[in-house]
C-alpha atoms as a PDB file:
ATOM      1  CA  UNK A   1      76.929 -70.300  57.858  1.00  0.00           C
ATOM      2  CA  UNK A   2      76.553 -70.424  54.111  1.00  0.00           C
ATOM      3  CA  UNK A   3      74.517 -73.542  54.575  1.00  0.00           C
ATOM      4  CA  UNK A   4      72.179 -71.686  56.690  1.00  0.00           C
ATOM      5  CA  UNK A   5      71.443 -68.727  54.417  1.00  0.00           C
ATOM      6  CA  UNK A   6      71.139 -71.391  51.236  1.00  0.00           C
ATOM      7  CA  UNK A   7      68.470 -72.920  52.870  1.00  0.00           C
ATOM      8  CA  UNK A   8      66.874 -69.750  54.364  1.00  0.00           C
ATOM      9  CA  UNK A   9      67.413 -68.570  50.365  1.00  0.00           C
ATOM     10  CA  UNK A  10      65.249 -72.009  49.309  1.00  0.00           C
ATOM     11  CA  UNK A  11      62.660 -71.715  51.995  1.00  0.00           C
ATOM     12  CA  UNK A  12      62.231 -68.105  51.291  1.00  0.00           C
ATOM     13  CA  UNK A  13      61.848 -68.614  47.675  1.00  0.00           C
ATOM     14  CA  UNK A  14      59.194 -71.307  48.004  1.00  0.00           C
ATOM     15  CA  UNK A  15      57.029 -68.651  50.719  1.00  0.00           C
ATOM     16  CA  UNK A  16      55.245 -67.081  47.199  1.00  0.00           C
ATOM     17  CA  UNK A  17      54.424 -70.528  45.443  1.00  0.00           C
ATOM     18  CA  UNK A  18      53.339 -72.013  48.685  1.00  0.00           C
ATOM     19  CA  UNK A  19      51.030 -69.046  49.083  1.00  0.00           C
ATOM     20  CA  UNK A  20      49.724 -68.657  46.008  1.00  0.00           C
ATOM     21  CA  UNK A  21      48.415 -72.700  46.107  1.00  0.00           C
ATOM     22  CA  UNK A  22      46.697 -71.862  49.286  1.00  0.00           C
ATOM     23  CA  UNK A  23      44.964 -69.244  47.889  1.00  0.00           C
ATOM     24  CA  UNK A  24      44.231 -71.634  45.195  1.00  0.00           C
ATOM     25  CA  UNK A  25      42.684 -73.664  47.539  1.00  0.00           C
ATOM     26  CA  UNK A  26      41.069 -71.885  49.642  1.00  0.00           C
ATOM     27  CA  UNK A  27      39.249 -70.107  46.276  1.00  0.00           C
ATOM     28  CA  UNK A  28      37.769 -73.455  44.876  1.00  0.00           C
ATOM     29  CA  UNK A  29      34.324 -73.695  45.622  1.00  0.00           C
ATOM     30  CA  UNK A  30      32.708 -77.371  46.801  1.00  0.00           C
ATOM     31  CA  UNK A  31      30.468 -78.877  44.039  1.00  0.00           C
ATOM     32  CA  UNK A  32      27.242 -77.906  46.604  1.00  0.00           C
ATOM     33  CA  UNK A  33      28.898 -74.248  46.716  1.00  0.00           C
ATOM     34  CA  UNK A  34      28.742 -74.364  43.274  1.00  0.00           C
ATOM     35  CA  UNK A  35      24.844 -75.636  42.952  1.00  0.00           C
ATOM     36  CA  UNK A  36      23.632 -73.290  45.141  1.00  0.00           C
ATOM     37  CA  UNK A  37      25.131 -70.069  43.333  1.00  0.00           C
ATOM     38  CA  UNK A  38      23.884 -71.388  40.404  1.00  0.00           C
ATOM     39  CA  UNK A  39      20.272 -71.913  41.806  1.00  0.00           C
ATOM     40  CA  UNK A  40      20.698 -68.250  42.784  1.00  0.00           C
ATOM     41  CA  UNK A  41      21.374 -66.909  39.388  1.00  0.00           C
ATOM     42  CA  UNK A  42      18.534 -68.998  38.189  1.00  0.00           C
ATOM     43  CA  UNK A  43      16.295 -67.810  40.326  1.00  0.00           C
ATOM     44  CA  UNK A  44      17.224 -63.851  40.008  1.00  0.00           C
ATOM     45  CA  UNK A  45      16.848 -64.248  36.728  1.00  0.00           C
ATOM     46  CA  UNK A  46      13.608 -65.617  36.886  1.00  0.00           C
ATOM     47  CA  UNK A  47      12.946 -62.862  39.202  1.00  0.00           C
ATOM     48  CA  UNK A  48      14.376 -60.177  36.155  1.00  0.00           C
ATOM     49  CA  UNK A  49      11.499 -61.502  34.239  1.00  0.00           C
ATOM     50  CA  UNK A  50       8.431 -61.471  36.238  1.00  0.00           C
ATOM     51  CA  UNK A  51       9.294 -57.756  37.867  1.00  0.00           C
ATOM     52  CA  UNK A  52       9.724 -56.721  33.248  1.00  0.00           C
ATOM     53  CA  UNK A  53       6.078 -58.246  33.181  1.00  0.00           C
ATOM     54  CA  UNK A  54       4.452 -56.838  36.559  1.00  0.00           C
ATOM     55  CA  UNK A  55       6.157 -53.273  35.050  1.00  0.00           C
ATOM     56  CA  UNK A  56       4.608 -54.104  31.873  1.00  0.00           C
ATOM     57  CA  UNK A  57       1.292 -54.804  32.439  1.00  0.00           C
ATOM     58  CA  UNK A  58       1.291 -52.013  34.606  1.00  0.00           C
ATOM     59  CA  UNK A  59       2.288 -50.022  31.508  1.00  0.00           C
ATOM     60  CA  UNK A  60       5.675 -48.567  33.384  1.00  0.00           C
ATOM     61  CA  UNK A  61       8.030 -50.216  30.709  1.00  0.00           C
ATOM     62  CA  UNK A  62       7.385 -50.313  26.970  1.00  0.00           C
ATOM     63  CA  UNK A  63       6.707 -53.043  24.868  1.00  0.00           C
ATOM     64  CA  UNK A  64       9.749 -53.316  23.477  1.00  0.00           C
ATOM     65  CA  UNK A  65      11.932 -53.094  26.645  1.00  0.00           C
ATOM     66  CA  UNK A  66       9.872 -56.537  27.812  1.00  0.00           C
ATOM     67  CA  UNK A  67      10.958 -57.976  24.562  1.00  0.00           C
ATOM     68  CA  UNK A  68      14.927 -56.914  25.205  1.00  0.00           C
ATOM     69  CA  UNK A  69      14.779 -58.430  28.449  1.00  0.00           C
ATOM     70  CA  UNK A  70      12.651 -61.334  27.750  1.00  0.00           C
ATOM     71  CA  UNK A  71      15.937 -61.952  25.266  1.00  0.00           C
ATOM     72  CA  UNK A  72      18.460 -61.066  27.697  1.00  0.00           C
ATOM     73  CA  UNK A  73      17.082 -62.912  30.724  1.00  0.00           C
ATOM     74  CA  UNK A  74      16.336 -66.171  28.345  1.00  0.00           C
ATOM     75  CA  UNK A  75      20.191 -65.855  27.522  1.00  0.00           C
ATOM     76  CA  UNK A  76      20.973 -65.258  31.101  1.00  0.00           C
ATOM     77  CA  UNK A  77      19.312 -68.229  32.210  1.00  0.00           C
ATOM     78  CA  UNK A  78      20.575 -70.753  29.387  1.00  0.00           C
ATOM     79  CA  UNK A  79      24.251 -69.713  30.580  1.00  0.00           C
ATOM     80  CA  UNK A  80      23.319 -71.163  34.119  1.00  0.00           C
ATOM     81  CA  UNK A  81      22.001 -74.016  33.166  1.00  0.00           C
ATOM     82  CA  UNK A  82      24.716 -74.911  30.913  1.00  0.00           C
ATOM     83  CA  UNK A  83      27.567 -74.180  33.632  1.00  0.00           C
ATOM     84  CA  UNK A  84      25.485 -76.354  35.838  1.00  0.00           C
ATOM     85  CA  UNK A  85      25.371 -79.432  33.475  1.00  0.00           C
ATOM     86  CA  UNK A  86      29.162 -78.775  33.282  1.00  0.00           C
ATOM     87  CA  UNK A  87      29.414 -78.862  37.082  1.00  0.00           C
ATOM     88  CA  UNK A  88      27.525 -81.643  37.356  1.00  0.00           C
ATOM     89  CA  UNK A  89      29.769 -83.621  35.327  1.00  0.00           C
END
């Protein structure tokens, strides 16, 4: 009987590792996964900076506001490109 409740004792011990490395798992993203979300930042980005320069030349957002995000969204979209030449790797 002891036998039985050592290895019950093992197996039960081993239940939190064993789920924690499928979660693991089944968070990694595929290299294409990876691409794509990527392309999506990229792209909203992109997106950030054309809708600051429809607003602007519509005269809804000041000068300096377009300058501030003309910063941020060229910071924004440096990031992406450098975690996708690190994916890419």
């Amino acid at each position: 009987m002891s036998g039985t409740r050592r290895a019950v004792g093992a197996t039960a011990s081993l239940l939190p590792l064993t789920a924690s490395l499928l979660l693991l798992s089944a968070c990694h993203s595929s290299p294409e996964k990876e691409q794509e979300k990527l392309r999506q930042q990229l792209s909203s980005w992109e997106a950030t900076g054309r809708l600051a320069s429809e607003l602007s030349d519509r005269g809804a957002l000041p000068g300096v506001y377009v300058r501030q995000i003309a910063e941020v969204v060229e910071q924004g979209k440096q990031k992406v490109r450098q975690q996708a030449a690190k994916s890419s790797q």
